[in-house]
Structures are given as C-alpha cells and as structure tokens.
Protein backbone atom coordinates (compact mmCIF):
# COMPACT_ATOMS: atom_id res chain seq x y z
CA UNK A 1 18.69 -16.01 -19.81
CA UNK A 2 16.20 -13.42 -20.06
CA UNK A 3 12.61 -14.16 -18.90
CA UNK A 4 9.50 -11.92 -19.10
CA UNK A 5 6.35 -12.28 -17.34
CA UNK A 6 3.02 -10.37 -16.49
CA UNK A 7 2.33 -9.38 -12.51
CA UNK A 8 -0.23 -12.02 -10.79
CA UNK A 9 -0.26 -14.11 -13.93
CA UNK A 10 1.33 -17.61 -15.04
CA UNK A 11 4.48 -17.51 -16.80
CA UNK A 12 3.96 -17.95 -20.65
CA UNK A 13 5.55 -19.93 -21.76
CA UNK A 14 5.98 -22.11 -18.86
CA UNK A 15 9.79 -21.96 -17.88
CA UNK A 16 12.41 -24.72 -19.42
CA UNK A 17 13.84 -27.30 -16.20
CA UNK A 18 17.00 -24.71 -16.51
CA UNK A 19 14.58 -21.88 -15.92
CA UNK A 20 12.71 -23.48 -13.23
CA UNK A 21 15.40 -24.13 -11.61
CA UNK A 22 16.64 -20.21 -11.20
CA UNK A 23 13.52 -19.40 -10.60
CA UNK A 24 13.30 -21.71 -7.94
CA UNK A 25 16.80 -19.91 -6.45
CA UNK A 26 15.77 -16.95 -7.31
CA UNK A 27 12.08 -17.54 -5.13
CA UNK A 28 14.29 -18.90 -1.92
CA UNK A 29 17.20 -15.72 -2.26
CA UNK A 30 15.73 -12.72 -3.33
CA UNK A 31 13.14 -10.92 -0.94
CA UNK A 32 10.83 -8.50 -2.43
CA UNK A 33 11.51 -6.14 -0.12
CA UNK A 34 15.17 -4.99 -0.82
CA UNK A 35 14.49 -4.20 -4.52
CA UNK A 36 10.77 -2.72 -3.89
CA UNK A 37 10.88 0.98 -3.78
CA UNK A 38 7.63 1.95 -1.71
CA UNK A 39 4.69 4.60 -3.71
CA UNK A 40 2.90 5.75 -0.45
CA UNK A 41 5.61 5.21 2.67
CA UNK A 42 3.82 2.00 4.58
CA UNK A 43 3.86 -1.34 2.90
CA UNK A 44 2.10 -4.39 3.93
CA UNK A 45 4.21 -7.55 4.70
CA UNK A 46 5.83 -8.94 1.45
CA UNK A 47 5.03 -11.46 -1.27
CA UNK A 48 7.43 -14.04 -3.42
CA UNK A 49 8.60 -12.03 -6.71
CA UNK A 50 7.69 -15.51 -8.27
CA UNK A 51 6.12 -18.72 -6.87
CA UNK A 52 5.48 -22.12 -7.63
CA UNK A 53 2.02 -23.15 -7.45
CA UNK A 54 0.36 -26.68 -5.86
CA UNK A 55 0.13 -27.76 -10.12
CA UNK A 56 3.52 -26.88 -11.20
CA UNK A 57 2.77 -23.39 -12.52
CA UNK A 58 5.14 -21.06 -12.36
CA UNK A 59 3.41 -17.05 -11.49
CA UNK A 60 4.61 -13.99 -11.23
CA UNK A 61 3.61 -11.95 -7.68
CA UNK A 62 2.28 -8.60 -7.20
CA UNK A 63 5.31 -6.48 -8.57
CA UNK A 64 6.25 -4.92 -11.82
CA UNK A 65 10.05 -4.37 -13.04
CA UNK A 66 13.20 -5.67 -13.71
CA UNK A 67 15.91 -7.55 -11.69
CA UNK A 68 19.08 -9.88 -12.28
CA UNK A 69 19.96 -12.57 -10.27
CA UNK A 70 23.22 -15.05 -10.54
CA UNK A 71 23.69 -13.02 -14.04
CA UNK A 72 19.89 -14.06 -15.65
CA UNK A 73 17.25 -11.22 -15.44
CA UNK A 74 13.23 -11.31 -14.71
CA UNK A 75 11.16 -8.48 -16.21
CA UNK A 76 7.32 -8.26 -15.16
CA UNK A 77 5.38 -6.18 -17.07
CA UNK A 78 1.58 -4.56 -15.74
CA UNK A 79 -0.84 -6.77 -16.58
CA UNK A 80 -3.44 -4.61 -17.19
CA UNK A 81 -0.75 -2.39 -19.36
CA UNK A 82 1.00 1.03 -18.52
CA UNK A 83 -2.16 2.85 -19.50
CA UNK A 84 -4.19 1.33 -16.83
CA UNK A 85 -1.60 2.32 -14.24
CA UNK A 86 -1.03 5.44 -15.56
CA UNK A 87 -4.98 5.88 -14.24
CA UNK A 88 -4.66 5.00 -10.46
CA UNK A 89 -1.14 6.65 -10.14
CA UNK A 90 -3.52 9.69 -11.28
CA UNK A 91 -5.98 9.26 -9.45
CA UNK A 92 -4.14 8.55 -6.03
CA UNK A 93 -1.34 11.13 -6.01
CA UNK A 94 -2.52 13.73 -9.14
CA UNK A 95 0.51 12.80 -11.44
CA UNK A 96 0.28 12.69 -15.18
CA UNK A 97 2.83 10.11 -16.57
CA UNK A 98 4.47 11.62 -19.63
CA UNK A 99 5.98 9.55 -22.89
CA UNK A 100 9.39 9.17 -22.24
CA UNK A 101 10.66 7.55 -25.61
CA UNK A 102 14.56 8.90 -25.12
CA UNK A 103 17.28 6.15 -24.90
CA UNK A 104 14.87 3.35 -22.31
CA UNK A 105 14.81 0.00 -23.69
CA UNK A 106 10.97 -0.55 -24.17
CA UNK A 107 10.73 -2.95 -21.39
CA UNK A 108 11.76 -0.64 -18.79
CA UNK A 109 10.45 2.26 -20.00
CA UNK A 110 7.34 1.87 -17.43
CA UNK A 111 9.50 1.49 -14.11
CA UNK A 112 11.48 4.54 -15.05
CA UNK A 113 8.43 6.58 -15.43
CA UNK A 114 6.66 5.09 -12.63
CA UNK A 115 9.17 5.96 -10.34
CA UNK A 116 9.85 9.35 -11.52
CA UNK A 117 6.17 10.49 -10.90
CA UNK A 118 5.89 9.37 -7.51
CA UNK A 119 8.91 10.37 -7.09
CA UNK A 120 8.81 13.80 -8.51
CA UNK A 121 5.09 13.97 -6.61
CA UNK A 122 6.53 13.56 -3.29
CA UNK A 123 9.09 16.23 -3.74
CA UNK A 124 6.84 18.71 -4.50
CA UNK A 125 4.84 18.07 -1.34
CA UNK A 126 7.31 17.70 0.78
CA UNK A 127 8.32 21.49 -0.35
CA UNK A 128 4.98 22.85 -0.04
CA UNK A 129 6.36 24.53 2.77
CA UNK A 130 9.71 25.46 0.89
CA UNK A 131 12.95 23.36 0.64
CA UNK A 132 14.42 21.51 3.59
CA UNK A 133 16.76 24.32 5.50
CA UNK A 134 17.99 22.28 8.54
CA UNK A 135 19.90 23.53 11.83
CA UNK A 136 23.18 22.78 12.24
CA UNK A 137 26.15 24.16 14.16
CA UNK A 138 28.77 25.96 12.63
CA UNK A 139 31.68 26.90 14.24
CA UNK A 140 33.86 29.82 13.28
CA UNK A 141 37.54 31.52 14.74
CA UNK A 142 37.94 35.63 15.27
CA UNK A 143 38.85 37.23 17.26
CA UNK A 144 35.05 38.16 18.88
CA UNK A 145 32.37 35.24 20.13
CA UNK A 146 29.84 34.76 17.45
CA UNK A 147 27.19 32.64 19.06
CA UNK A 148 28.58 30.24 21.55
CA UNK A 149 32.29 29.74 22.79
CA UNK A 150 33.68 26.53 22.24
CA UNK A 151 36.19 26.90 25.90
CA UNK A 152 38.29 23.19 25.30
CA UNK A 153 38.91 24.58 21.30
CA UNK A 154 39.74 28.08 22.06
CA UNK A 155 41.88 26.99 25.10
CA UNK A 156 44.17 25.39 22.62
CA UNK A 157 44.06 28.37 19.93
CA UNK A 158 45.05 30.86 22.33
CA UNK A 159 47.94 28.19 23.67
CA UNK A 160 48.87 27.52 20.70
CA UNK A 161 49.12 31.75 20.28
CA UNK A 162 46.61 32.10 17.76
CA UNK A 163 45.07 35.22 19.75
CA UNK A 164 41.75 34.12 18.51
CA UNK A 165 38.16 32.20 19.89
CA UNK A 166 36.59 29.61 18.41
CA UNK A 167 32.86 29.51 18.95
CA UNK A 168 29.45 27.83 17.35
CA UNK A 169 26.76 28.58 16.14
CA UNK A 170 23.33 27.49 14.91
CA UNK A 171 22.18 28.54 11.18
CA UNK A 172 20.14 26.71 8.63
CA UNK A 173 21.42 25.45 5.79
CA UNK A 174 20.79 23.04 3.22
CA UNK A 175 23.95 21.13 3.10
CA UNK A 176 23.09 17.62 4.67
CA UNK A 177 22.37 14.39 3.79
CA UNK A 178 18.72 14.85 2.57
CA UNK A 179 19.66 17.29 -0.11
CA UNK A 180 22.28 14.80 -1.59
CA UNK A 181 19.96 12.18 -1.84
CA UNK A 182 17.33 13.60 -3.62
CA UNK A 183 19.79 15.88 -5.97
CA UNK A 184 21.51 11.82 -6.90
CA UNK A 185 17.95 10.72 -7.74
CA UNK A 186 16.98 13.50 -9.46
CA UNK A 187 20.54 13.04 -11.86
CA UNK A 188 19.87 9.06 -11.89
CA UNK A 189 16.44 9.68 -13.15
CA UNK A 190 17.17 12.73 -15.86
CA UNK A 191 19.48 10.49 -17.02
CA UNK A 192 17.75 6.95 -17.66
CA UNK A 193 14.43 9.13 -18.53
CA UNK A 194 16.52 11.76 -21.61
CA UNK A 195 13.13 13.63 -22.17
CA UNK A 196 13.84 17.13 -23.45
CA UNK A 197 13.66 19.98 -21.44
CA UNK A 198 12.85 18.03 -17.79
CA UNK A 199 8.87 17.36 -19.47
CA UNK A 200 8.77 15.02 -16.48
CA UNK A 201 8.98 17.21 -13.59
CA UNK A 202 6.90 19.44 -12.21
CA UNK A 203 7.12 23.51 -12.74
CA UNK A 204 7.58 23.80 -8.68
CA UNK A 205 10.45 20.63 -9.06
CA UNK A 206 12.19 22.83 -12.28
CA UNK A 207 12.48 25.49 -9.69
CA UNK A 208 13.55 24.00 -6.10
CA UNK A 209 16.12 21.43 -7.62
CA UNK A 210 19.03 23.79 -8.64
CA UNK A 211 18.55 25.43 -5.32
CA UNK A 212 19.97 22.47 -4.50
CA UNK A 213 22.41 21.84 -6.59
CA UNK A 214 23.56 25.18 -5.63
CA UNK A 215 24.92 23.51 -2.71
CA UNK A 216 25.34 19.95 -2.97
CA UNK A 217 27.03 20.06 -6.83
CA UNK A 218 25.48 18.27 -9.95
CA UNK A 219 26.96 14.68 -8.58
CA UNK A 220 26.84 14.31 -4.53
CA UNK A 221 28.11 11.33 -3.05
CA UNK A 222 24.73 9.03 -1.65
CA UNK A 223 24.30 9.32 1.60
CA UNK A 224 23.53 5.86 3.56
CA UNK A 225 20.31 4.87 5.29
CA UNK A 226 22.09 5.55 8.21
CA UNK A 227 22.93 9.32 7.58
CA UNK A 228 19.48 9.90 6.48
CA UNK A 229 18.03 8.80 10.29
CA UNK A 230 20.54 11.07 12.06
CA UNK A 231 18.95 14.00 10.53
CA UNK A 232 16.66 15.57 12.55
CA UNK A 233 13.56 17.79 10.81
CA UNK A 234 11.54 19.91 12.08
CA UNK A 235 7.85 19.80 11.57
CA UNK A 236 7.63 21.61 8.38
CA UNK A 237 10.32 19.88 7.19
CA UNK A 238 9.61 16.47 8.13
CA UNK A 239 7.64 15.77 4.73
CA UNK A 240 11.50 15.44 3.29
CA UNK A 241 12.36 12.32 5.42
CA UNK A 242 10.58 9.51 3.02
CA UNK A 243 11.11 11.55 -0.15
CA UNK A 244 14.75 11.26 1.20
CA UNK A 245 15.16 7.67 1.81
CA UNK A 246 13.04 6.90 -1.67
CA UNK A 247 15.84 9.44 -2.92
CA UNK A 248 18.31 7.03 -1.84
CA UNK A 249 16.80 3.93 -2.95
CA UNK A 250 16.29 5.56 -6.59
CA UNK A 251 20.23 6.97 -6.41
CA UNK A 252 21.74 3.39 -5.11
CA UNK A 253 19.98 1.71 -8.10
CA UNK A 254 21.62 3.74 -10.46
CA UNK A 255 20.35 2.29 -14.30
CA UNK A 256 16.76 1.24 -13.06
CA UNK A 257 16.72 -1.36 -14.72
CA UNK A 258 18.29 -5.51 -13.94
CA UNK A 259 21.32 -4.90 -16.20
CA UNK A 260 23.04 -7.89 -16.09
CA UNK A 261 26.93 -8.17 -15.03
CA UNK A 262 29.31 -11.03 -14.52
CA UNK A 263 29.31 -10.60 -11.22
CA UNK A 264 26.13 -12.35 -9.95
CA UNK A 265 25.27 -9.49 -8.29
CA UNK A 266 21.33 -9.26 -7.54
CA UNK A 267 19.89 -6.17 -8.96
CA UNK A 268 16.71 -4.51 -9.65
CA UNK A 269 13.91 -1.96 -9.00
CA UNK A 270 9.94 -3.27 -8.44
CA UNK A 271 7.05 -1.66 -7.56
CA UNK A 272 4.40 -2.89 -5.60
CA UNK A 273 1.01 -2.79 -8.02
CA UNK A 274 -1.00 -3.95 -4.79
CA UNK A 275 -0.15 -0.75 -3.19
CA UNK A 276 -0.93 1.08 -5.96
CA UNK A 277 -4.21 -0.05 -6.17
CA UNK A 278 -4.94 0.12 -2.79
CA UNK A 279 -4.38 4.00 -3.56
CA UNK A 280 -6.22 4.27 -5.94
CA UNK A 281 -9.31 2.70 -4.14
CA UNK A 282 -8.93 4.75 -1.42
CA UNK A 283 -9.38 7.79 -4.00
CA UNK A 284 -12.31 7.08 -6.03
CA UNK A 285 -13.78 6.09 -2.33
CA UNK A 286 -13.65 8.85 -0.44
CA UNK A 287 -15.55 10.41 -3.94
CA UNK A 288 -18.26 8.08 -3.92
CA UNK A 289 -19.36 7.87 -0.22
CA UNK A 290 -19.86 11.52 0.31
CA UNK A 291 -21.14 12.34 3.09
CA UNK A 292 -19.70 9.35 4.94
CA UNK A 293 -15.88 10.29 6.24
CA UNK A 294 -13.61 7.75 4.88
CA UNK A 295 -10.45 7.05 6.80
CA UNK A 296 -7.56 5.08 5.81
CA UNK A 297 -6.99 2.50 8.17
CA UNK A 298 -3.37 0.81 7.00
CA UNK A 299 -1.66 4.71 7.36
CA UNK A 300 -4.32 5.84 10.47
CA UNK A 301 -2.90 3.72 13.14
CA UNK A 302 -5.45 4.57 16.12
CA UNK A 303 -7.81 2.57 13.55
CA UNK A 304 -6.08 -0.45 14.43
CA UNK A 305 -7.43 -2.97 16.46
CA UNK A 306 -6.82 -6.43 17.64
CA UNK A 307 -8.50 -9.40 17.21
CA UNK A 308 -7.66 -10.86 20.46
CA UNK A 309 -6.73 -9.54 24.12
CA UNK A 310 -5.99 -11.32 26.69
CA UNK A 311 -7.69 -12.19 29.89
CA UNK A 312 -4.55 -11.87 32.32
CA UNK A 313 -2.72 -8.87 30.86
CA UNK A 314 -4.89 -7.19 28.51
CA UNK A 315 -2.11 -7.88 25.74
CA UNK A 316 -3.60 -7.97 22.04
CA UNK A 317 -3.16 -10.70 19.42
CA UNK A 318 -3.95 -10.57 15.90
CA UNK A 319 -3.57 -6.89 14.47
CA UNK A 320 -6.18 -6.06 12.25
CA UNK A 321 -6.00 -2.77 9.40
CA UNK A 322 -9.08 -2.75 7.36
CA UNK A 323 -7.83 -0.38 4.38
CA UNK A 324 -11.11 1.93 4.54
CA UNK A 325 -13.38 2.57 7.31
CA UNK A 326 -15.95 4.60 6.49
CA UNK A 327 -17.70 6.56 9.55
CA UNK A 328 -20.98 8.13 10.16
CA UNK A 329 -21.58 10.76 13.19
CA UNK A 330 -18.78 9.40 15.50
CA UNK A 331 -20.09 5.83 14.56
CA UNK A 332 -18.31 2.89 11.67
CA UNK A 333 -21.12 2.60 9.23
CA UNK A 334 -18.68 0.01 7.14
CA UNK A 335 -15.80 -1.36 6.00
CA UNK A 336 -13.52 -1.82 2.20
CA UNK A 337 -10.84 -3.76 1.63
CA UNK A 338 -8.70 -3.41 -1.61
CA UNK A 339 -7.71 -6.97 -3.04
CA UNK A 340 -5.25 -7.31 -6.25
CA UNK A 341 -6.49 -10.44 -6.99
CA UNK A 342 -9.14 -12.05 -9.77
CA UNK A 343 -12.80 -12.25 -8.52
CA UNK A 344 -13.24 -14.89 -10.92
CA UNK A 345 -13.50 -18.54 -9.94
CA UNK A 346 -9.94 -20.16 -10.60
CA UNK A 347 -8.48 -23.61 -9.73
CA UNK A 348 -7.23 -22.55 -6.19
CA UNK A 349 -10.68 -20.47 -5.68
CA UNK A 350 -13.16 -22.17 -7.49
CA UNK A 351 -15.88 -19.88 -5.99
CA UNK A 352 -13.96 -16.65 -7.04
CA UNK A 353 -12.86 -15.31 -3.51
CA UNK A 354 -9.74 -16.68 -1.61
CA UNK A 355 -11.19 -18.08 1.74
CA UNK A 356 -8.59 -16.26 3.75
CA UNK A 357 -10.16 -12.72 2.63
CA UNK A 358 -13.27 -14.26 3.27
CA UNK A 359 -12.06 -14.80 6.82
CA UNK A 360 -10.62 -11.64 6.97
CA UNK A 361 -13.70 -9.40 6.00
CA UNK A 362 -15.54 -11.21 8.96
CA UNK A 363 -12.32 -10.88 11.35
CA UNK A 364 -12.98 -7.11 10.52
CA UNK A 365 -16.47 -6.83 10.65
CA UNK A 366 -16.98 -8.69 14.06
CA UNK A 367 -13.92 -6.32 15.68
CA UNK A 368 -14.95 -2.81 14.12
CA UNK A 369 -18.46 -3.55 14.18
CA UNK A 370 -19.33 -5.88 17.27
CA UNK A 371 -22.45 -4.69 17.83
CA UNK A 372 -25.93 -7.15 16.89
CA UNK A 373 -29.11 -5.48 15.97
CA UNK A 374 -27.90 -2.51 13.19
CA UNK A 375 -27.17 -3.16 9.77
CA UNK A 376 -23.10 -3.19 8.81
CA UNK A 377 -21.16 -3.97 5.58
CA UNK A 378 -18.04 -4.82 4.50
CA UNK A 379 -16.68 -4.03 0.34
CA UNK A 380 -14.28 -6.48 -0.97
CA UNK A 381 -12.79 -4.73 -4.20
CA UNK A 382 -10.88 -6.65 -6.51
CA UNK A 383 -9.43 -5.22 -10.37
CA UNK A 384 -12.11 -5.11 -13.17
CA UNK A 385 -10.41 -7.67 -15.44
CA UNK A 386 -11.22 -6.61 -19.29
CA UNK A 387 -9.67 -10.00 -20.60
CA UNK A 388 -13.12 -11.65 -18.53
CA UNK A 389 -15.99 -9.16 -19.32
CA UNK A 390 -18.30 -11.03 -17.34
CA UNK A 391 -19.59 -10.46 -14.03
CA UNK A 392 -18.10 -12.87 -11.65
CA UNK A 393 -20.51 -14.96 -9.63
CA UNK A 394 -19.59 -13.71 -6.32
CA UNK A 395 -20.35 -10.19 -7.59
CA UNK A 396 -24.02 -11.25 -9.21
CA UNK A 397 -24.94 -12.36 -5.46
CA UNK A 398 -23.36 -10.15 -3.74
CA UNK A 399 -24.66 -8.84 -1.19
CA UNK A 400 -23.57 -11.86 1.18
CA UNK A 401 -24.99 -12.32 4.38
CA UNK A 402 -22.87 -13.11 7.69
CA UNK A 403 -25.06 -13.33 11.18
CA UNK A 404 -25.94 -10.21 13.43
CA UNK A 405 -27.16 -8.63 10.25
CA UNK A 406 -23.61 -8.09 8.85
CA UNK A 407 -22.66 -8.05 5.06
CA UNK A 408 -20.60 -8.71 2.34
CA UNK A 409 -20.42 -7.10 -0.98
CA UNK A 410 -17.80 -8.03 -3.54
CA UNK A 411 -17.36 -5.30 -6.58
CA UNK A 412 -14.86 -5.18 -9.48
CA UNK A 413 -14.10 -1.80 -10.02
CA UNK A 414 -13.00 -0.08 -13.57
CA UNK A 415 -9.77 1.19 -13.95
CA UNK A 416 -11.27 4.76 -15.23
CA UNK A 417 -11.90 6.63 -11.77
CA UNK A 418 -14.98 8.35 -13.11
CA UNK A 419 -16.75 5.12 -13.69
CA UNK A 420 -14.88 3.46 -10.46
CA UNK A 421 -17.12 6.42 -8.47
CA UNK A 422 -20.27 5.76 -10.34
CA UNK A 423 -20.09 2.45 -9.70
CA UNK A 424 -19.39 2.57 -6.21
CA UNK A 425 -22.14 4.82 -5.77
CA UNK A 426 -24.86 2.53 -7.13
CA UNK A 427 -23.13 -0.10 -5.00
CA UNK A 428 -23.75 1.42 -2.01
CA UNK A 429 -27.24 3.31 -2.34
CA UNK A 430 -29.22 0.33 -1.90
CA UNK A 431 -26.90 -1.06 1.05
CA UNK A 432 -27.50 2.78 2.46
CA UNK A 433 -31.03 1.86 2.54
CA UNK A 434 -31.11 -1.76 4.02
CA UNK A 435 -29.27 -0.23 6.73
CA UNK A 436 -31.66 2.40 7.49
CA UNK A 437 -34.86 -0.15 7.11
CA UNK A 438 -33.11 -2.35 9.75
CA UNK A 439 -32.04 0.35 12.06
CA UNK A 440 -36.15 1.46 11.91
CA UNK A 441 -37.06 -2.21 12.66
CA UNK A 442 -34.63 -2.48 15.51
C-alpha cells in the first residue's frame, strides 16, 4: 500500500476502509517527532502526521516526506510545490536548492534536497570560525613527562620494568564524535543526492569536509545521541552541536526516503513546513519594518512571558512566545504571528480564522502590551493560497478591533519575498499612523 497526499490538505482520493484503518494505526503509533528532522534547532510542540477530522475526512498535517509503517508507506508532497519552498528556504537561511535529477525517485527528490541545504547551510556556519578542533587528553609513554604524569599508570610501568612514564596531555584534535556524524551525513546525502561534482554543497563545505575525512575515514561509525552530549565545545565551536545531532539524524536514516521492508519497521524523514514558514516570515519582516527592531520571540527566550502568575508564589502559568515582536525605543510597538493555515472560511472556520489563534493574538496582546490608552497591533500571517485568488474576508476587514485600542490585522503573504516585503510595508504604514494619531490624542 502506497498512499500519497499533500501537507494540510484532505487526502484525494479519500482512503479505502483498509487504508483508513492504517491510517488510523498509523495516527495513534507514530509521533511526528521521531522522524522530523528540525530546519532552525527549536520546534514548537508536535502535530498528528495525519488526522481524522469531525466529518470523516482524512488530512494530512503540517509535514512533507516519506515514511513506512507496518510495511505500507505515506508520502506528503508541498502543497504549494517544491518551487514555493525553494523561496522561503531562500529567503530564511540564503540557500539555493539545486536540481538534483541523479538516481531519486521523483517523489523524494524534494526531502533529499531539502535536507541537504539546510543541512549543508548549517555546516558552513557553524565553521565560520573554522572546523570543530576539540580538547582532549592524550596520554603518551617515554621516558620524559610530556604534560602531566599519570602516578597510578606509571607506578605499574616502572613495576612492571618498563623504565618508562606515562603522562597526559591536552591537544586539540578533530577526532570525536561530532566529526563522525557530520562526515556519515555528508556520505548518506552524496549518495541518495548523485549530482556531479558535489553541485549541492557549498565552495566553503567542498573545502572543510575532507579535512575531515582526513581523520574520521570516508565511512565512520554514527555516533549516538548520547556521545554527541558528552562533548563539550567551546564557544567558537559550539555552532557544531545542532549541525551535529541533525548530522546524526540525517546518518541514522540512511536512504531518506520510507523504503519499505518486511520487517514492519517504522521509517521515514519529514520536515516541518510550519517551521519553515515561520522562517521565512521572520525574514521578509525584519525587511519590511525598518526602522522598528524585530526580535524573534520562539528562539529569544527573555521574550517569553506568562499569561498567569500566581498570587502566593509568584509561579507563572500559561507560557506565551509570540513569533515576532517588533520594538520601538526600548518600547513593543506590536506583535506577528506566523500561521500555516488557510485564511479562507472552511467548514471548521467558517469565518476564515481558527478561534484558538484568535484567542491567542489577544492572550499576546493583553501580556506584551498591557497598557490602555496607546495604540498596539497584532499581524496574523497565514500562506497566500494561489489555488483561491481572492482576498479572504477576514483580510478585506482587517484591521480588527479588540478594547484598550488594541488591533488585529490578518495578511496573506506571497510566497516571492520581494512582494512578501512590499506587502507588508503597505500593511503596516497606515497602522504606523493610527498609532501615532492616538498616541497625539492621548
């Protein structure tokens, strides 16, 4: 059984009973969160891979990918098509996806590429400052000290008549568990990608990686999760630790892709396209709201608050992480929240937005922004959906009004980052200027 789907959409065609059924085992076993390999480091909490609505329908979550389960496989494909993410990985990390036609079967040529970018991307960042040479001690017999003397180890050499010393010392090196990792993923993905000459990586990459090999081999042995959190960076190094565990995630997954075995075994790699957008609004933000200073409140943690606190120990309840809060001389001028969702008015949201990000937005607004008497906004952006050209409602009216001269703007934002800036622009030059008229009236 092989089923494919699109990510956030109904299944079409709707599943047989036999399908519905492993779906339905699939949706209670698998979580999203051991096959998802992460773009930025943080994730939110996760989603179903597939779900069940109230009517019957069967939909596909917020991933795209490939996995196997009890020997059937699920691929979701982008909705909006490779090209469209091609655009926000862009635009959020300054990768260009290249064509990777090689020996990929067509419906998981877009993982593969996916995750070599980002993970190619964070490599080269992480070795901005050069590759990762850690400390460690090496110890060495002679018959002088060279560094430190081991006593209990030379006590038994010179029993044992070896007329020699043992002692340790600290060097760097690049022979540890971080290197192996990311040399496997880098073999794992040459492999599944076959693209001539390496057209995927980076120059920098071409030139760090058989510094590397140098030392680990061409085929290291992965190193587990819990190898790579007894390492210990320093802080130029420390870039290397999520590269490194993504480098294990990529290497443990060898093939990429949900091939199916007779085993049962469950199998696959997603990504999370809610992420990815949230990147990618966070990018053509911080362009359009010049001079405002646009901070990213999910990775920022000082930004978050809580709703709640309590009256007898002070203890908060109800963590809230705006994903943008964008500040003006030391003060929050307003808020933007990234939603991979439809704006337009469906059965389960016949007004367009889902009441709980309505709640939300004002859970946000009220805690970042308590105070009454100055103008403050909140941006709910949602996908520009080119299958529904029209404006949805909610957009038309927007702004919204809440009380203490708070609002709400909802915006569906193009998938080009030049005209996701433009538009944001226009969005929020008249909101700029309701603000100042009520701050003069105050």
């Amino acid at each position: 059984m092989r089923l494919v789907a699109r990510d956030c959409s109904p299944l079409a065609p709707q599943p047989t009973a036999a399908e519905a059924a492993w779906l339905r085992r699939l949706a209670t076993n698998v979580r999203a969160t051991d096959l998802v390999v992460p773009i930025s480091g943080e994730r939110d909490e996760d989603e179903p891979v597939v779900y069940c609505a109230w009517d019957g329908t069967w939909w596909a979550g917020r991933y795209v990918g490939s996995l196997s389960f009890e020997g059937h496989s699920l691929t979701i494909e982008p909705r909006f098509g490779l090209a469209t993410l091609r655009n926000w990985l862009f635009e959020a990390t300054s990768v260009v996806l290249t064509d990777a036609p090689g020996k990929l079967r067509e419906d998981e040529s877009f993982i593969a590429q996916l995750l070599a970018s980002v993970w190619a991307h964070g490599f080269v960042e992480a070795a901005r400052h050069g590759l990762p040479a850690l400390r460690r001690d090496v110890s060495t017999k002679g018959p002088t000290i060279r560094g430190r003397l081991d006593v209990p180890a030379s006590l038994r050499m010179i029993a044992a008549g070896g007329g020699q010393v043992v002692s340790i010392r600290s060097e760097r090196s690049l022979d540890h568990a971080a290197s192996d990792a990311i040399v496997a993923a880098y073999e794992v993905l040459r492999r599944w990608l076959g693209v001539p000459d390496e057209q995927w990586m980076p120059a920098r990459a071409k030139e760090l990686i058989p510094n590397l090999m140098a030392v680990t081999g061409a085929r290291p042995r992965v190193p587990t999760k819990a190898e790579l959190d007894r390492i210990r960076y320093t802080p130029i190094t420390a870039g290397f630790a999520p590269i490194a565990e993504l480098s294990r995630q990529i290497a443990n997954r060898r093939g990429l892709a949900a091939d199916i075995d007779a085993s049962g075994e469950t199998k696959g790699v997603l990504l999370d396209v809610a992420e990815l957008w949230e990147m990618y609004v966070l990018s053509v933000l911080r362009k359009a709201a010049a001079p405002l200073t646009v901070t990213h409140g999910t990775r920022e943690k000082a930004a978050t608050k809580k709703m709640l606190h309590s009256d007898v120990t002070g203890q908060g309840l109800g963590t809230l992480i705006p994903d943008a809060i964008l500040h003006a001389g030391g003060q929050v001028q307003g808020l933007v929240d990234a939603k991979y969702k439809s704006l337009h008015p469906s059965a389960s949201a016949p007004n367009g937005p889902q009441r709980e990000d309505l709640y939300q937005m004002a859970a946000y607004l009220g805690r970042f922004i308590p105070a009454v008497g100055r103008m403050s906004w909140g941006v709910l952006a949602y996908p520009l959906d080119p299958a529904r050209p029209s404006i949805p409602q909610a957009e038309q009216l927007s702004p919204w009004s809440l009380d203490g001269g708070r609002k709400v703007v909802f915006t569906s934002l193009p998938h080009v980052a030049s005209d996701a800036v433009t538009k944001l622009r226009a969005l929020m030059a008249p909101v700029a200027a309701e603000r100042d008229r009520w701050q003069a009236q105050a």
